[in-house]
N, C-alpha and C. Protein backbone atom coordinates (compact mmCIF):
# COMPACT_ATOMS: atom_id res chain seq x y z
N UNK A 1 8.20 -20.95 -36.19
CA UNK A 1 7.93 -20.13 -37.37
C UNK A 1 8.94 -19.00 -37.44
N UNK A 2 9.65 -18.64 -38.81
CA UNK A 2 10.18 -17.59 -38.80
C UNK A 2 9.90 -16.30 -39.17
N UNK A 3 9.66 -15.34 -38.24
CA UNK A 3 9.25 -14.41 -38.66
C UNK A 3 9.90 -13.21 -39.58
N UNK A 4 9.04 -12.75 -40.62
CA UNK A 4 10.11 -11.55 -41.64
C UNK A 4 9.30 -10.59 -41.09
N UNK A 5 10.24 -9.52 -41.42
CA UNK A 5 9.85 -8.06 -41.02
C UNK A 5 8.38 -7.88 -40.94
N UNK A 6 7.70 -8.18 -42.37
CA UNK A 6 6.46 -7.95 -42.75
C UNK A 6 5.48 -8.83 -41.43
N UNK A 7 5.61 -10.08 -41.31
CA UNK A 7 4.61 -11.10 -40.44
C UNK A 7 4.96 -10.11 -39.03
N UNK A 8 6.35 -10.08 -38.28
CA UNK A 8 6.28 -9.75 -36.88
C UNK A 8 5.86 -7.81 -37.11
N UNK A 9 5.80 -7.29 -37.91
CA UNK A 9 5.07 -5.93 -37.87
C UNK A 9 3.10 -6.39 -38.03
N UNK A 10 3.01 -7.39 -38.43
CA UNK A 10 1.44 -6.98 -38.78
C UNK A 10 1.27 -8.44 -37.32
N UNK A 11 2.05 -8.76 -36.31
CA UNK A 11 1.91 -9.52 -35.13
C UNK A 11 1.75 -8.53 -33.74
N UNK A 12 2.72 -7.29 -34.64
CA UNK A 12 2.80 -6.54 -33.16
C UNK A 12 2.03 -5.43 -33.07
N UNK A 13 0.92 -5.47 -34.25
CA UNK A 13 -0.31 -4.67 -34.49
C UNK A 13 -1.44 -5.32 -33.96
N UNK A 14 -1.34 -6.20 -34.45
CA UNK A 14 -2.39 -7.30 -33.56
C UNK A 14 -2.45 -7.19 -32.33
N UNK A 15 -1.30 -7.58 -31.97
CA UNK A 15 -0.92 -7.63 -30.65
C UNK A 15 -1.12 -5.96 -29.93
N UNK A 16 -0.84 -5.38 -30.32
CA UNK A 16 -0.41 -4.03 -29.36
C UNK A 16 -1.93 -3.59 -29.65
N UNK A 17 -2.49 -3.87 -30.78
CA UNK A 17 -4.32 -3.50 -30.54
C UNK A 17 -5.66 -3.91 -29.94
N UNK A 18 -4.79 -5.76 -29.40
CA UNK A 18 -5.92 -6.61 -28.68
C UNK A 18 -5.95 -5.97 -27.02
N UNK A 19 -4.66 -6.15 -26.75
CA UNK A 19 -3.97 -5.93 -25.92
C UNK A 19 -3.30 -4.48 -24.68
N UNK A 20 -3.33 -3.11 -25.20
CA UNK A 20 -2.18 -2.50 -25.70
C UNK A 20 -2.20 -2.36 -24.26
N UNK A 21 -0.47 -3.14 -24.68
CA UNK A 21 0.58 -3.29 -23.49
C UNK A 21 1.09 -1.99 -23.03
N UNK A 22 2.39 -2.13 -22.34
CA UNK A 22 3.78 -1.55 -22.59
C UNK A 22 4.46 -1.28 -23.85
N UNK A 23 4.92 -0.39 -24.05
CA UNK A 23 5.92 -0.25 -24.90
C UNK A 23 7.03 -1.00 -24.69
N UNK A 24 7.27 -1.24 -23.45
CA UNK A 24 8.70 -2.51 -23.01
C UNK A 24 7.77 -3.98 -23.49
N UNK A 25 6.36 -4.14 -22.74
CA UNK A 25 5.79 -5.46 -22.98
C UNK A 25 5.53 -5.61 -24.43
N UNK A 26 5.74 -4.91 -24.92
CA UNK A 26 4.62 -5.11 -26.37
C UNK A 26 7.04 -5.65 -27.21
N UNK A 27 8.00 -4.66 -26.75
CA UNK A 27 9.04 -5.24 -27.34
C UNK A 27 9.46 -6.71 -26.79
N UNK A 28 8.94 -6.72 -25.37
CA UNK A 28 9.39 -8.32 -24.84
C UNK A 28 8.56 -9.58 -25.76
N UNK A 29 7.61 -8.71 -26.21
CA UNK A 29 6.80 -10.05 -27.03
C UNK A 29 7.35 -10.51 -27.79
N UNK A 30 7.62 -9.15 -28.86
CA UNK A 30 8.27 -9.15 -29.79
C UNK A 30 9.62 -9.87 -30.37
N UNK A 31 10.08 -9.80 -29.31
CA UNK A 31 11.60 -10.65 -28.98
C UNK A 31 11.12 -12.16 -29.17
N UNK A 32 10.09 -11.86 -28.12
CA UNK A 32 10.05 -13.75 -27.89
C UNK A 32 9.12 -14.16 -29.01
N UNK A 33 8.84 -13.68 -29.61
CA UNK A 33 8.43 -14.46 -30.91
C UNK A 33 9.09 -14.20 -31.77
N UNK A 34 10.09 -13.53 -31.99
CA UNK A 34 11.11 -13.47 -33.12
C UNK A 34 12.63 -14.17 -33.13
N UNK A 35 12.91 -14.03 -31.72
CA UNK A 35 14.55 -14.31 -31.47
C UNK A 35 15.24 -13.33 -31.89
N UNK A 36 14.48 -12.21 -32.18
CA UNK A 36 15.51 -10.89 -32.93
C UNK A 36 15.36 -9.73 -32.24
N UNK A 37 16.35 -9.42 -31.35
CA UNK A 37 15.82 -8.06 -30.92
C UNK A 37 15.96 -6.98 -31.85
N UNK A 38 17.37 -6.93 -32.64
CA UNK A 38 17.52 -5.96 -33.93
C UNK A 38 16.03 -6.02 -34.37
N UNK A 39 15.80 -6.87 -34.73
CA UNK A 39 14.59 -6.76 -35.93
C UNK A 39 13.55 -6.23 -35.28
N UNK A 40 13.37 -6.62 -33.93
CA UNK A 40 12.41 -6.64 -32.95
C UNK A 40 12.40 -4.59 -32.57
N UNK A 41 13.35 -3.97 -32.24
CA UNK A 41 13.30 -2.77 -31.76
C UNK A 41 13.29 -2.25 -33.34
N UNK A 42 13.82 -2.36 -34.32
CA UNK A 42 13.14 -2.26 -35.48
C UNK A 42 11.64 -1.84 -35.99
N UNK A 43 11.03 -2.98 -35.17
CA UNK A 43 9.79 -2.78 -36.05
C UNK A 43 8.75 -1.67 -34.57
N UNK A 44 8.96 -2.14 -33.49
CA UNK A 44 8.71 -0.91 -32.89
C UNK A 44 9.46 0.62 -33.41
N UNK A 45 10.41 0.70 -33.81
CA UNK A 45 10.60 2.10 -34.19
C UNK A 45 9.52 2.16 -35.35
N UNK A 46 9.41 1.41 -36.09
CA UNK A 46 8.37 1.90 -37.69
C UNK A 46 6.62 1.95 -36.92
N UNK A 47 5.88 1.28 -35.87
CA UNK A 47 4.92 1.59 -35.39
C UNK A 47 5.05 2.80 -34.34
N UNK A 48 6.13 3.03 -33.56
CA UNK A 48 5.83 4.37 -32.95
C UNK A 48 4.74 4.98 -32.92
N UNK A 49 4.52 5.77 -33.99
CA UNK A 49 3.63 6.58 -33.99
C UNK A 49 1.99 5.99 -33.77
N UNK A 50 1.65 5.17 -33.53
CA UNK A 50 0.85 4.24 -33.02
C UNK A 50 0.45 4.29 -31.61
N UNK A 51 1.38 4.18 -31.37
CA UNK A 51 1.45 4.15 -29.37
C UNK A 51 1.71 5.41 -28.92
N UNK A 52 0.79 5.32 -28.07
CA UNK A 52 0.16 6.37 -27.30
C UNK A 52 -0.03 5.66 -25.97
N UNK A 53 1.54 6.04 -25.15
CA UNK A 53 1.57 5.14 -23.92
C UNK A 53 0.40 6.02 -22.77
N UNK A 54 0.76 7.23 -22.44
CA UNK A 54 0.01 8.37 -22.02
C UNK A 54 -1.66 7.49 -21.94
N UNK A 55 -2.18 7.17 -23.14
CA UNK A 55 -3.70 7.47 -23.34
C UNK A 55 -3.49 6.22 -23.21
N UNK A 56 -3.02 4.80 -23.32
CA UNK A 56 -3.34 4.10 -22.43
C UNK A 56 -3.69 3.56 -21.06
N UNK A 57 -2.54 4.54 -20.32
CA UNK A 57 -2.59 4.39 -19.23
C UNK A 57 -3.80 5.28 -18.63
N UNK A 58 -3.96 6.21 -18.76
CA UNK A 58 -5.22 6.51 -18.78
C UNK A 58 -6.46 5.71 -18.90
N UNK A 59 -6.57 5.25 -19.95
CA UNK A 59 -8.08 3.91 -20.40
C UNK A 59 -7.93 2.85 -19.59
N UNK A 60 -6.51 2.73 -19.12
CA UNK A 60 -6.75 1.21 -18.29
C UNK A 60 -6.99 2.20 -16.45
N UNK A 61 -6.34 3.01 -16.15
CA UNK A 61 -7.39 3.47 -15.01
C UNK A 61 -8.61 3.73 -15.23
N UNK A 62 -9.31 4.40 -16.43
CA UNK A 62 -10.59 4.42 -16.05
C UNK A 62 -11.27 3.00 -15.95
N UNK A 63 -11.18 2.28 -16.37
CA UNK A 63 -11.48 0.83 -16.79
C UNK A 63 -11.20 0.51 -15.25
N UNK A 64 -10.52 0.88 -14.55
CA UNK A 64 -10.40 -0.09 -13.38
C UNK A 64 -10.88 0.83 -12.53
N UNK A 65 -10.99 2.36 -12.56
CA UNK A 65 -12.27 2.67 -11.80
C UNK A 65 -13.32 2.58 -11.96
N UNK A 66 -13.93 2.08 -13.24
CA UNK A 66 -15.19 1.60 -13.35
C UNK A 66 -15.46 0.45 -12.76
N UNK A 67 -14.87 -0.88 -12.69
CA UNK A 67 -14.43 -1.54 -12.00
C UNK A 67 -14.09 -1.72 -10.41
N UNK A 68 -14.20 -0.46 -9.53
CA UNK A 68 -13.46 0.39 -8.23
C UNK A 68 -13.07 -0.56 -8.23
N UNK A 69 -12.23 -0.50 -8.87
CA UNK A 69 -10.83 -1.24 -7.95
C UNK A 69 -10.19 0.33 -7.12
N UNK A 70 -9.68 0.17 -6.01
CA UNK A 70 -8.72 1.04 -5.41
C UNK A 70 -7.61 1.21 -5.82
N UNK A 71 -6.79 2.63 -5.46
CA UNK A 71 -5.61 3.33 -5.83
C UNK A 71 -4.69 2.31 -5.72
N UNK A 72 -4.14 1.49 -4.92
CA UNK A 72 -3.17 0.63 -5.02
C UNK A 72 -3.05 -0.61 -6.24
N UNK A 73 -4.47 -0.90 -5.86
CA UNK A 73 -4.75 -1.86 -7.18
C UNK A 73 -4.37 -1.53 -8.30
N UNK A 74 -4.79 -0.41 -9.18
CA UNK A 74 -4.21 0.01 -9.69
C UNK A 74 -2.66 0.42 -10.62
N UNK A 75 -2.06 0.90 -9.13
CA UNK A 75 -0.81 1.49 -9.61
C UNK A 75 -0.14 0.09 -9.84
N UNK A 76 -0.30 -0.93 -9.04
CA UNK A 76 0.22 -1.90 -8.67
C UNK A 76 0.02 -3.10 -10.00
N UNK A 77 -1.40 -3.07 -10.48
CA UNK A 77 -1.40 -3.43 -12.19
C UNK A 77 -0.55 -2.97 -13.50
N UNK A 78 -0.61 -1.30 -13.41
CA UNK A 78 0.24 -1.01 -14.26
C UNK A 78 1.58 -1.05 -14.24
N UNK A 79 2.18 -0.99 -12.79
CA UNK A 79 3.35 -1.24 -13.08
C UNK A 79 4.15 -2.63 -13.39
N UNK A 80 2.83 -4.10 -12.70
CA UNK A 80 3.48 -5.28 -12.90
C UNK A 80 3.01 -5.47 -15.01
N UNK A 81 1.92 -4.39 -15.53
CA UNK A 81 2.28 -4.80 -16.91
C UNK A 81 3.61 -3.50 -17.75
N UNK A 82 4.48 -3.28 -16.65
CA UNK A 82 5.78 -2.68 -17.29
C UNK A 82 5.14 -0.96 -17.56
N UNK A 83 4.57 -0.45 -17.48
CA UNK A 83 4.34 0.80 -17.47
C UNK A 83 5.00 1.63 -16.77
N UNK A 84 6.21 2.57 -17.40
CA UNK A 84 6.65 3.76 -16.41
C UNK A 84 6.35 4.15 -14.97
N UNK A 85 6.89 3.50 -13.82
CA UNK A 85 6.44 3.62 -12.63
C UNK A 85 6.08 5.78 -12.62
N UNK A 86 6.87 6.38 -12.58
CA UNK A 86 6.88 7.69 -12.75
C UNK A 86 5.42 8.34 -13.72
N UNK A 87 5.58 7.96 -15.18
CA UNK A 87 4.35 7.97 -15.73
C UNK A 87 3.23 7.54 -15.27
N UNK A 88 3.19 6.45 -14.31
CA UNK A 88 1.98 6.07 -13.73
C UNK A 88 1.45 7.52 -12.74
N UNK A 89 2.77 7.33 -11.94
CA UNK A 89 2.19 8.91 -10.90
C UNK A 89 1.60 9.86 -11.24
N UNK A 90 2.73 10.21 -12.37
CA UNK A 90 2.47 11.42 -13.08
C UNK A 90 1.23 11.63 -13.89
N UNK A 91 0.25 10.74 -14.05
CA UNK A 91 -0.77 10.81 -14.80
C UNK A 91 -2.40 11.06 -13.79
N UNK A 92 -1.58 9.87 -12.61
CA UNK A 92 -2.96 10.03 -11.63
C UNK A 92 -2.82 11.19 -11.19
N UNK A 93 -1.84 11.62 -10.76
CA UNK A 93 -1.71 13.05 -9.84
C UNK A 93 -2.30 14.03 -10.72
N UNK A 94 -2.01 14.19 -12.07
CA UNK A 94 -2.69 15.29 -12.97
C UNK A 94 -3.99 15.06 -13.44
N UNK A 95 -4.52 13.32 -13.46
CA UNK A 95 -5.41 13.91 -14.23
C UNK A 95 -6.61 13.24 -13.50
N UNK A 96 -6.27 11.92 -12.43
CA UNK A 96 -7.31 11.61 -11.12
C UNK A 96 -6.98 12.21 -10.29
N UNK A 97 -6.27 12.23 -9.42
CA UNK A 97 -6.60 12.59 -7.73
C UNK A 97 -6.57 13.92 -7.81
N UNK A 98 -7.86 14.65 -6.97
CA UNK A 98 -8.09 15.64 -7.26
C UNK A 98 -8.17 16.15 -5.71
N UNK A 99 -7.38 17.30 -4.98
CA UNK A 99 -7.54 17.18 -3.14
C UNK A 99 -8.85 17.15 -3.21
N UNK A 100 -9.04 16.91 -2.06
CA UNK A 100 -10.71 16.57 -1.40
C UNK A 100 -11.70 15.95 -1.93
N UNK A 101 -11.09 15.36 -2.77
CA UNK A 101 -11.81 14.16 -3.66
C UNK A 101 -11.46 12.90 -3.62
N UNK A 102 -12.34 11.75 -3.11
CA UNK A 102 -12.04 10.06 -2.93
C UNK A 102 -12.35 10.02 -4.60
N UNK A 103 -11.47 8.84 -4.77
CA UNK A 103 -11.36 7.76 -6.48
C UNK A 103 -12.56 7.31 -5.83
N UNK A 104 -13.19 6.92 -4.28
CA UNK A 104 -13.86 5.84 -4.44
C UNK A 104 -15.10 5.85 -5.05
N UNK A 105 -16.19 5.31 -5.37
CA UNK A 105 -17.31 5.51 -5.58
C UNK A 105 -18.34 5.10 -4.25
N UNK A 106 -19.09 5.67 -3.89
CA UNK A 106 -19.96 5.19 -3.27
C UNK A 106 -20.88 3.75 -2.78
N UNK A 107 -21.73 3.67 -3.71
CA UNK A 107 -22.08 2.32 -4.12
C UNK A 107 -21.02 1.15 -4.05
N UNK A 108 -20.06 1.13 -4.61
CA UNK A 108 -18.90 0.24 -4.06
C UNK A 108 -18.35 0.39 -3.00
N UNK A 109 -18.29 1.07 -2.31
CA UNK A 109 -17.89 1.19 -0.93
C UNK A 109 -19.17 0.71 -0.56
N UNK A 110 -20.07 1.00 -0.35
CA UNK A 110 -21.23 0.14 0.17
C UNK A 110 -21.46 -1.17 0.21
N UNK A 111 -21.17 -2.01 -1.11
CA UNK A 111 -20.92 -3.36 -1.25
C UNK A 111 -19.58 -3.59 -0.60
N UNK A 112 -18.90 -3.23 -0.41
CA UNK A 112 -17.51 -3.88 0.53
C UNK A 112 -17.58 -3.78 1.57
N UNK A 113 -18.18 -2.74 1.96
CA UNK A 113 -18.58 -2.51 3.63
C UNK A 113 -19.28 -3.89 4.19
N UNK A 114 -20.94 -3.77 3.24
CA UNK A 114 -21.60 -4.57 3.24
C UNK A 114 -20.60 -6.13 3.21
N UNK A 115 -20.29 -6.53 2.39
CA UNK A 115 -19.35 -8.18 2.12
C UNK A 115 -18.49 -7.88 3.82
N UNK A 116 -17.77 -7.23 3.91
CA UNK A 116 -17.03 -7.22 4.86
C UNK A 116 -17.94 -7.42 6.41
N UNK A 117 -19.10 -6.71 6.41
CA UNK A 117 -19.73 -6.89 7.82
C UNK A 117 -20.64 -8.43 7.57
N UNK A 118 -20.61 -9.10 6.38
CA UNK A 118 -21.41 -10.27 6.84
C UNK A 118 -20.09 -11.59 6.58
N UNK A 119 -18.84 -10.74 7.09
CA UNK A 119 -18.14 -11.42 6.56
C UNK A 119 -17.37 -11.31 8.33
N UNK A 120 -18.46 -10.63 8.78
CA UNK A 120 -18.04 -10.64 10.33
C UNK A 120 -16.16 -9.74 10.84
N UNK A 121 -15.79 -8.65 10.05
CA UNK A 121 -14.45 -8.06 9.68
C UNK A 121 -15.20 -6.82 10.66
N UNK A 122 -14.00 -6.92 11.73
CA UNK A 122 -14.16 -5.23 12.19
C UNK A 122 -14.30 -3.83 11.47
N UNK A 123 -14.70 -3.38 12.55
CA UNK A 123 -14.96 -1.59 11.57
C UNK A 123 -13.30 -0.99 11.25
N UNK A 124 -12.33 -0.80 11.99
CA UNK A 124 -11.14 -0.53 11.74
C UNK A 124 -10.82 -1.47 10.72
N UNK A 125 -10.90 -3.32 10.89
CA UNK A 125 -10.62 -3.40 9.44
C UNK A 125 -10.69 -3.13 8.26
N UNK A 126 -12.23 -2.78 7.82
CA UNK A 126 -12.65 -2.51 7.18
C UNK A 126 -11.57 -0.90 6.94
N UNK A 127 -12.01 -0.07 7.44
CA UNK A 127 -11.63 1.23 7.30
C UNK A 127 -10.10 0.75 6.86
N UNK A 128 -9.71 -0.27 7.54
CA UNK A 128 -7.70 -0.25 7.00
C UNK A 128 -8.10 -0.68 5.32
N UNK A 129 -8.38 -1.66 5.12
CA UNK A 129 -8.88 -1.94 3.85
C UNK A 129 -9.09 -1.08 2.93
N UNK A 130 -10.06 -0.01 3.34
CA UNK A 130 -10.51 0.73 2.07
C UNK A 130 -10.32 2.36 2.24
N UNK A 131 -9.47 2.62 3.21
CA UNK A 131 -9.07 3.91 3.12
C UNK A 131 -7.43 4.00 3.07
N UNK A 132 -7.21 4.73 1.72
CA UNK A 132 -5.89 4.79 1.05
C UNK A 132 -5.50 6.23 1.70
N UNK A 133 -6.49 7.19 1.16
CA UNK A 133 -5.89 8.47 1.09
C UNK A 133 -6.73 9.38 1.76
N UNK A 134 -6.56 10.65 2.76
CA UNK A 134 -7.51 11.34 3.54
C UNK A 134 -8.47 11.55 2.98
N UNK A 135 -8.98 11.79 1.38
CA UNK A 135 -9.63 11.97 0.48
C UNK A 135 -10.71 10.72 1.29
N UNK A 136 -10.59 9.64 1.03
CA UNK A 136 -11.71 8.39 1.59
C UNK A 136 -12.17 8.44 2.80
N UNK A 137 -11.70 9.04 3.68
CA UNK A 137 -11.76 8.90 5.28
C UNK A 137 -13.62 9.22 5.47
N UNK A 138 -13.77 10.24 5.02
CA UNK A 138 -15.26 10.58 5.03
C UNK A 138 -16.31 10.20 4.78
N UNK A 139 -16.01 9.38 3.04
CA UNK A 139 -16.78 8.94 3.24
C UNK A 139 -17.28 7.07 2.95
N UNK A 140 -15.73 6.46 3.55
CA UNK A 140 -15.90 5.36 3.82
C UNK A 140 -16.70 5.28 5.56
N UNK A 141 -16.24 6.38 6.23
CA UNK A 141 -16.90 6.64 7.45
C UNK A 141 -18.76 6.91 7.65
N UNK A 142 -19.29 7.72 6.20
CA UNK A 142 -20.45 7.82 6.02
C UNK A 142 -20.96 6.40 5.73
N UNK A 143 -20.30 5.72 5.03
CA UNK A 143 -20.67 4.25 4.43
C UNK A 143 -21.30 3.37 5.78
N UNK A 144 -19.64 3.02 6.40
CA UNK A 144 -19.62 2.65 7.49
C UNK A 144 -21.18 3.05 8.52
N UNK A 145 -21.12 4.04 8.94
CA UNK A 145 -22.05 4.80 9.79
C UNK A 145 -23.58 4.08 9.07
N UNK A 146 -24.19 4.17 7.83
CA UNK A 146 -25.32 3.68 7.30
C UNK A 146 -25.64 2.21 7.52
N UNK A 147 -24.32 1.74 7.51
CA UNK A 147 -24.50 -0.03 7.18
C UNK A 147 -24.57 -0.64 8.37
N UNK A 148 -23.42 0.12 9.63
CA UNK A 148 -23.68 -0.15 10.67
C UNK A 148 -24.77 0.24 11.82
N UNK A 149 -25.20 -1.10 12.85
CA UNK A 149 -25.84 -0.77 13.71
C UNK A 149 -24.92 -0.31 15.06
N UNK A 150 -25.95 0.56 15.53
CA UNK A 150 -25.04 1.22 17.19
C UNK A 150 -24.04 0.23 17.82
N UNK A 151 -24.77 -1.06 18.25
CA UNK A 151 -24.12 -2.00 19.16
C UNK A 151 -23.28 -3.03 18.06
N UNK A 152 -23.14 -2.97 16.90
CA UNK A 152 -23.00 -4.18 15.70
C UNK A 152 -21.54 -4.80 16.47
N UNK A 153 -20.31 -3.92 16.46
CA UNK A 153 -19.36 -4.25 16.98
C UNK A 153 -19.21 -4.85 18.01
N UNK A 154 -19.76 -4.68 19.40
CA UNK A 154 -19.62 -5.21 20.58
C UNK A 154 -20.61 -6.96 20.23
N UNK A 155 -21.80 -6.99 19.54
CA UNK A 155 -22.47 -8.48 18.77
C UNK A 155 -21.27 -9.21 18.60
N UNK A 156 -20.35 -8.18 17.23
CA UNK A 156 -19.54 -9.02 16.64
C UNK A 156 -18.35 -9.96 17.44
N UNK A 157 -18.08 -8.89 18.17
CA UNK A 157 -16.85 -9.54 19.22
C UNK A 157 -17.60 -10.97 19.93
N UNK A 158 -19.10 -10.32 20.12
CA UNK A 158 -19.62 -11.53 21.40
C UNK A 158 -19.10 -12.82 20.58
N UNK A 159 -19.72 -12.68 19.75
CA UNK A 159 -19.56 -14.01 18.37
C UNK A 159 -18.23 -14.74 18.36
N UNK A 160 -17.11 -13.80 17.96
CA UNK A 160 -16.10 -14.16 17.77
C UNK A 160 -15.42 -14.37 19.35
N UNK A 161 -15.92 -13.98 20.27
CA UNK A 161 -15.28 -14.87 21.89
C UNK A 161 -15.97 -15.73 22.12
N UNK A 162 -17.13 -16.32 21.86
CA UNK A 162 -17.97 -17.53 21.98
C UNK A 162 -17.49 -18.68 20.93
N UNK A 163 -16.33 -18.86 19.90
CA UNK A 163 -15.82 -19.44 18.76
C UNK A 163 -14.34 -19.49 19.66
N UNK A 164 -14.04 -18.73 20.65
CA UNK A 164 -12.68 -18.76 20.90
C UNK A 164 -12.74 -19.21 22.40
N UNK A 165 -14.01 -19.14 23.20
CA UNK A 165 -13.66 -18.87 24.40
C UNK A 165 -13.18 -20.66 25.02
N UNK A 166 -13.39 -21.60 24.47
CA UNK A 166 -13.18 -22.88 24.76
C UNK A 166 -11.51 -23.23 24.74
N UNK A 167 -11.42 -22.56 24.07
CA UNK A 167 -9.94 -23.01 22.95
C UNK A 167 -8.39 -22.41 23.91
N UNK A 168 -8.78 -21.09 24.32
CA UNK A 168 -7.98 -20.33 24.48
C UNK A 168 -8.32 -19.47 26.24
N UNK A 169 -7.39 -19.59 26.76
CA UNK A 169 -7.13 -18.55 27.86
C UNK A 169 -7.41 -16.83 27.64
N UNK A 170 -7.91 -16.46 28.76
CA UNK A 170 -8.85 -14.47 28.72
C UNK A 170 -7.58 -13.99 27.19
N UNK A 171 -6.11 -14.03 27.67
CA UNK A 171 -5.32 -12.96 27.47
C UNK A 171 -4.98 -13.53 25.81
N UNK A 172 -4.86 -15.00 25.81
CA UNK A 172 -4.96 -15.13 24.15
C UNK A 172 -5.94 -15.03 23.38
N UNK A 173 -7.45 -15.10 24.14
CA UNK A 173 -8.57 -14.04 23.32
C UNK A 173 -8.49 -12.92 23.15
N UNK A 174 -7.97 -12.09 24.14
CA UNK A 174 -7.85 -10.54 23.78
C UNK A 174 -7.05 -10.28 22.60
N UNK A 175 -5.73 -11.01 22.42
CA UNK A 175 -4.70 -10.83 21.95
C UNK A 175 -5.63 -11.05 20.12
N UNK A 176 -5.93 -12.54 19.73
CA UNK A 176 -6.57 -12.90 18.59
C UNK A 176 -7.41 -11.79 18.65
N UNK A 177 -8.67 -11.09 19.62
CA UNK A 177 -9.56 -10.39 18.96
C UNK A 177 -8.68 -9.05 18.75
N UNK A 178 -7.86 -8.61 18.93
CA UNK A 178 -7.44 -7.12 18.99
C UNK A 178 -6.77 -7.84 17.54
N UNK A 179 -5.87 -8.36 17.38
CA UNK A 179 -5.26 -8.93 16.34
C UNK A 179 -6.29 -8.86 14.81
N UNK A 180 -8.14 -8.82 15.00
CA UNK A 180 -8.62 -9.10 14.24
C UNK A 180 -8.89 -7.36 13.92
N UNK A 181 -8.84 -6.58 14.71
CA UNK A 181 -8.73 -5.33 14.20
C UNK A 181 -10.07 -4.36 15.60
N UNK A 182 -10.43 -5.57 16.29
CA UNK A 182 -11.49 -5.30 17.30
C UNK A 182 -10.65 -4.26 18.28
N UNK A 183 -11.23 -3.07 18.94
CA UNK A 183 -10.45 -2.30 19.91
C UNK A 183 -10.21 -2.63 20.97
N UNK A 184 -9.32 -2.38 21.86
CA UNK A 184 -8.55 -3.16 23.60
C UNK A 184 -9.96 -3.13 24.19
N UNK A 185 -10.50 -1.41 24.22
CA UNK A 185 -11.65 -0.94 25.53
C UNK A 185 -13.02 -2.14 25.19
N UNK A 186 -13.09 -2.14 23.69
CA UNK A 186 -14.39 -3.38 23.42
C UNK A 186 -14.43 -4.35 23.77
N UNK A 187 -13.41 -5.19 23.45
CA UNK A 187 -12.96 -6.73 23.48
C UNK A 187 -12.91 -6.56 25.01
N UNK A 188 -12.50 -5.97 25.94
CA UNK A 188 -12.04 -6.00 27.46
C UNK A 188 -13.52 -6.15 27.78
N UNK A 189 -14.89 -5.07 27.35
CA UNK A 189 -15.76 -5.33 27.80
C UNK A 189 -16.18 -6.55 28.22
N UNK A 190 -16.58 -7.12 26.76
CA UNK A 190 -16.92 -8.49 26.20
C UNK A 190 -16.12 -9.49 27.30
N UNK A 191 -14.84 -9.59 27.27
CA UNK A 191 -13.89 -10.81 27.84
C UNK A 191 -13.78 -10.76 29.12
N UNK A 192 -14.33 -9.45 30.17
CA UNK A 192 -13.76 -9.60 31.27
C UNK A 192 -15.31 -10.02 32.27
C-alpha cells in the first residue's frame, strides 16, 4: 500500500496512541510502512506536539510497578523499546527512587520469597534476586525472616545432598551446593 501524507499521519496516531512508543520507535515504524523517511520525519515533525516522551515514560514505570516488576526490569524494558537511556535515569532518580525508600512492594516480595522457598532456592539466592538497591535490603530481609523457619535452610540443604549424594563425591557436593547459593559453614555441616 502506498502511503500519502494524510493515511501515514492518521497511522502514526493510531499507532503512537495504541501503543505510545519511542519517539525513535514510533519513526522506525513509520519508515517501515512508508519507505519514506523524508515523508516519514515529516509527519513526526507535524504530530510533535502530541508526544510527551517524559509522561510516558513515567506511565510505563508506574504500570510496571504496579506490576513489581523490579528496577532492572524496568530500565531494561524501556531502553530495549528505544527510550533515552539518560531520560530513563533521569526520570527514576527524580521522580521514583527516593533514599531510604525500596520501589519494592511488600506483598510482592512476599509472593517471590514465598515461589522461591517452595521452589527450594536459598536465602542468599533469593536475597541476590530481589535486592537491587540498599533501599531493599530491609525489607526483603523482614520478608525473608516471616516466611522463613529457624532451621528451613539447613532442611533445605539436607534435601538437596540426599538428590546429590549418590551421584557425586563430598567435595563436588559442596561445590554444586555452595554453587546453589547455600553457605560453606551450612553445607559443611550437612556433608561432613
Amino acid at each position: 500500500m502506498k502511503y500519502t501524507k494524510e493515511t501515514l499521519k492518521n497511522y502514526s496516531l493510531w499507532y503512537y496512541f495504541k501503543y505510545f512508543p519511542s519517539t525513535k520507535k514510533l519513526l522506525s515504524k513509520l519508515i517501515e510502512k512508508s519507505k519514506d523517511e523524508k515523508l516519514s520525519n515529516e509527519i513526526l515533525k507535524d504530530i510533535s506536539h502530541l508526544i510527551d516522551e517524559n509522561r510516558v515514560i513515567k506511565d510505563k514505570i508506574n504500570i510496571y510497578l504496579i506490576r513489581n516488576k523490579n528496577l532492572n526490569y524496568i530500565r531494561q524494558k524501556l531502553i530495549l523499546a528505544w527510550f533515552e537511556k539518560n531520560l530513563i535515569s533521569e526520570i527514576l532518580q527524580n521522580d521514583f527512587l527516593e533514599e531510604d525508600k525500596s520501589l519494592l512492594n511488600k506483598n510482592s516480595v512476599f509472593v517471590k520469597v514465598s515461589n522461591y522457598k517452595n521452589a527450594w532456592k536459598s536465602i542468599s539466592y533469593i536475597k541476590q534476586k530481589l535486592i537491587e538497591r540498599d533501599e531493599d535490603i530491609e525489607l526483603v530481609n523482614q520478608v525473608i525472616d516471616e516466611t522463613f523457619a529457624e532451621n528451613w535452610e539447613e532442611e533445605n540443604i539436607k534435601k538437596e545432598y540426599e538428590k546429590l549424594k549418590n551421584k557425586y563425591d563430598k567435595n563436588k557436593i559442596i561445590q554444586k551446593l555452595i554453587a546453589k547459593g547455600f553457605r560453606y559453614d551450612e553445607v559443611k555441616k550437612v556433608v561432613s
